[in-house]
Protein backbone atom coordinates (compact mmCIF):
# COMPACT_ATOMS: atom_id res chain seq x y z
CA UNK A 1 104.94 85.12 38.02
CA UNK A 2 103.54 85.02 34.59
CA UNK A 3 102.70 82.35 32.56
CA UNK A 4 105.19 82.79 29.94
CA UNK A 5 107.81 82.47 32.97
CA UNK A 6 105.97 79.17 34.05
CA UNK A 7 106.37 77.45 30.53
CA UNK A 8 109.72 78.44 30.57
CA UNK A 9 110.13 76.35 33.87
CA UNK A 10 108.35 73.31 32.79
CA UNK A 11 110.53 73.06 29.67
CA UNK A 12 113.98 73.16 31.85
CA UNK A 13 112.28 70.41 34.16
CA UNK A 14 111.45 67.34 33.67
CA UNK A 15 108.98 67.31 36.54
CA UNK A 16 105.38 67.29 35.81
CA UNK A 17 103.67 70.72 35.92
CA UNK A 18 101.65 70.26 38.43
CA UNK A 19 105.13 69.67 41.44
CA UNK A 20 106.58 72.87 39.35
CA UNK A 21 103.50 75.09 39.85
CA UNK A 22 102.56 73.53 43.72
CA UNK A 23 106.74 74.10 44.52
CA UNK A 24 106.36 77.89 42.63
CA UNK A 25 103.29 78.19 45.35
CA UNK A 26 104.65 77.32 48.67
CA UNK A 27 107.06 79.04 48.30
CA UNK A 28 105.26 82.64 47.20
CA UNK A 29 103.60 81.23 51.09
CA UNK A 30 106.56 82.59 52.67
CA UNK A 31 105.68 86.17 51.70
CA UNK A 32 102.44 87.61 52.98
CA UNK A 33 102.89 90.24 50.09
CA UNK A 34 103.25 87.19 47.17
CA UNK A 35 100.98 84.70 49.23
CA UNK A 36 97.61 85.42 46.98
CA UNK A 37 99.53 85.62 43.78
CA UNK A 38 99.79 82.04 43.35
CA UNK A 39 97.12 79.02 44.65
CA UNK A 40 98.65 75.29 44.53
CA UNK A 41 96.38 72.81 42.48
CA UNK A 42 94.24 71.69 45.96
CA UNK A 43 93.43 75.35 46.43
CA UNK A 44 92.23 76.01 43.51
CA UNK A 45 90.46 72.68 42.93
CA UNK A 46 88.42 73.62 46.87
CA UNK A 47 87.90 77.49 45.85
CA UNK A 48 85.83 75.54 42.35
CA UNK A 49 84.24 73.31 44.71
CA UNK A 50 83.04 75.83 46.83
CA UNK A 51 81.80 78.20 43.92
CA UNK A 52 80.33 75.02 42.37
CA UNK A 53 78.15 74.29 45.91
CA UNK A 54 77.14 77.79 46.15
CA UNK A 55 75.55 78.03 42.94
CA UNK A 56 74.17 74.80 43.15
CA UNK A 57 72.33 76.28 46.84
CA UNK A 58 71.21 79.13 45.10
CA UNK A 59 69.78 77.45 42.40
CA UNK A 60 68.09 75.14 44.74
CA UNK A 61 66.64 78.18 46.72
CA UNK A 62 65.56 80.09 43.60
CA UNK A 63 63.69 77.01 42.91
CA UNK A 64 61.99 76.56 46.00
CA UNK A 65 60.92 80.32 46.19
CA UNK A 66 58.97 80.00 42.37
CA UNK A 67 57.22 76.72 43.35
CA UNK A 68 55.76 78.30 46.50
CA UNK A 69 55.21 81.44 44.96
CA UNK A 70 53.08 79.66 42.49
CA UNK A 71 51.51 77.97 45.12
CA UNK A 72 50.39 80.90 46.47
């Protein structure tokens, strides 16, 4: 689905965009060929979390490996 096809959705429904886009999503679920096309707002919102952890680990480690290879 594009986005074009999305707006088009929202304006014929007077549901908030968020229910249109999480209904659009479960129901691309029922196809394993459609299922990654489309993330509902909680997946996408854990896949940033996640991203956001990772770098914040690898900044920490980073870090850690200067100050104790200034130690050294």
């Amino acid at each position: 689905m594009k986005l074009d096809e999305l707006k088009q959705l929202t304006l014929k429904d007077p549901k908030p965009l968020q229910q249109v886009h999480n209904e659009l999503a479960s129901n691309t679920f029922t196809s394993l060929e459609t299922a990654c096309l489309l993330t509902t707002w909680d997946q996408h919102f854990q896949m940033n979390l996640i991203a956001a952890q990772r770098y914040m680990y690898e900044t920490k480690y980073r870090e850690e490996a200067v100050v104790s290879a200034s130690v050294e």
